[in-house]
Protein backbone atom coordinates (compact mmCIF):
# COMPACT_ATOMS: atom_id res chain seq x y z
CA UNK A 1 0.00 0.00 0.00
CA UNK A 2 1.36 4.09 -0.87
CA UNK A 3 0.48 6.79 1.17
CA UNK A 4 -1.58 7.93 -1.41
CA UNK A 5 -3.95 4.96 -1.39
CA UNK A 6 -3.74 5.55 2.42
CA UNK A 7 -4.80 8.82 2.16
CA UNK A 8 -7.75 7.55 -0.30
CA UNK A 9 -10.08 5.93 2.64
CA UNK A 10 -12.32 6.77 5.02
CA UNK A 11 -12.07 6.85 8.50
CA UNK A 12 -14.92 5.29 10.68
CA UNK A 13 -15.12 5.09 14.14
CA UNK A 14 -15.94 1.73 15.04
CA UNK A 15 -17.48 2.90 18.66
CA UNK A 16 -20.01 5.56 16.83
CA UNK A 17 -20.15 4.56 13.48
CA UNK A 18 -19.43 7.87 12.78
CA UNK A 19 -17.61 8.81 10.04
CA UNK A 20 -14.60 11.31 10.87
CA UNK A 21 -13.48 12.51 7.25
CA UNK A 22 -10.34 10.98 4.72
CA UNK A 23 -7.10 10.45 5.72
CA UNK A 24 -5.15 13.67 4.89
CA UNK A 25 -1.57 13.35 5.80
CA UNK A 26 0.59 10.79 8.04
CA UNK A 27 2.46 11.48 11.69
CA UNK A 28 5.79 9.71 11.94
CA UNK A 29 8.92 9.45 14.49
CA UNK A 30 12.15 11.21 12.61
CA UNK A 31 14.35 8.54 14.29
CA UNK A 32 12.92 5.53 13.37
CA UNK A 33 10.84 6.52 10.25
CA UNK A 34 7.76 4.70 12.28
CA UNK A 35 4.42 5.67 11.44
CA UNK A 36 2.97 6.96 14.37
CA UNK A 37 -0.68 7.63 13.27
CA UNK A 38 -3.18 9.39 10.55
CA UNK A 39 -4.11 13.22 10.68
CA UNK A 40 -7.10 14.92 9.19
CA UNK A 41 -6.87 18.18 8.35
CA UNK A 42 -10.21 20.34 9.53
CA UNK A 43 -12.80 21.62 7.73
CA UNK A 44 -11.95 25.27 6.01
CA UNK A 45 -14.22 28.17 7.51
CA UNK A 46 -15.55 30.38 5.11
CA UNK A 47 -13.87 28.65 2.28
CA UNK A 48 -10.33 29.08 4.05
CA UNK A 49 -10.97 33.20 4.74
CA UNK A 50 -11.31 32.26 8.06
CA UNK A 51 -8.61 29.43 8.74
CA UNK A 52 -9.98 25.94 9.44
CA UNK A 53 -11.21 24.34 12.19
CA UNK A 54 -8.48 21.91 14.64
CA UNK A 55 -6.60 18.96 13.13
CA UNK A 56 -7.50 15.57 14.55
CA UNK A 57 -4.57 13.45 14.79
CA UNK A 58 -5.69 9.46 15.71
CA UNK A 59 -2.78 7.21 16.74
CA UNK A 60 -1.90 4.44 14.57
CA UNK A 61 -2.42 1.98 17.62
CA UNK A 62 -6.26 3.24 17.54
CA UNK A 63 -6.37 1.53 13.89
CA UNK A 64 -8.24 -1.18 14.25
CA UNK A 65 -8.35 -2.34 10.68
CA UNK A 66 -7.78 -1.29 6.98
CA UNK A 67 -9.98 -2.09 4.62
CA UNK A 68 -10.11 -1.57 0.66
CA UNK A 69 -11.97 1.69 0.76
CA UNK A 70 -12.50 2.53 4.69
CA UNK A 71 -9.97 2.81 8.12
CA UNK A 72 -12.18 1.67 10.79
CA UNK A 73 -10.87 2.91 14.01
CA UNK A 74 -11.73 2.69 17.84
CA UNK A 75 -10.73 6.63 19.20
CA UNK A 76 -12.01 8.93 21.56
CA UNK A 77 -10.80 11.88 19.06
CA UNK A 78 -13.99 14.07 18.17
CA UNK A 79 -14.47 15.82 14.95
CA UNK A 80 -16.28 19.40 14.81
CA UNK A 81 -19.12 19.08 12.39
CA UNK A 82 -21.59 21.66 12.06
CA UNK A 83 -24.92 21.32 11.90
CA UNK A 84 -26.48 21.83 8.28
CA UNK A 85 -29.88 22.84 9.72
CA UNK A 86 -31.20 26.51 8.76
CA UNK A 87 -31.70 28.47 12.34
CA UNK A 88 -35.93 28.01 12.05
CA UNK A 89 -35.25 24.60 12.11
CA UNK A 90 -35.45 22.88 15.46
């Protein structure tokens, strides 16, 4: 597997289902060139104007598997999402 196909799948919590976004860029230890876990880059606010929300950075011992097209992983790492409901709408 490349780092590109890594950064092809989606990440899925396994504890929420939830999914937390693709695989954007990889954390590693400059002395032993070990992988040390999967970042994904936030969301941009206001198309980037504004900056983007946090990065999430999951450990690569929180991978629980990796499939074809999907990470599944078992974190406690929270993604920002929000809400696509109009402000009327309760």
């Amino acid at each position: 597997m490349t780092v590109y196909e890594l950064c092809e799948r989606e990440v899925v919590n396994i504890a929420t289902g939830r999914n937390l976004g693709r695989v954007d860029d990889l954390s590693f230890d400059p002395q032993t060139a070990e992988i040390t876990g999967v970042v994904l880059y936030g969301r941009l606010k206001l198309f980037g104007l504004l900056g983007r929300e946090e990065d999430v950075a999951i450990p690569w011992k929180e991978i629980e598997k990796i499939g074809e097209d999907v990470l599944l992983v078992r974190t406690e790492a929270q993604v920002k999402r929000q809400s696509k409901k109009w402000p009327w709408m309760k």
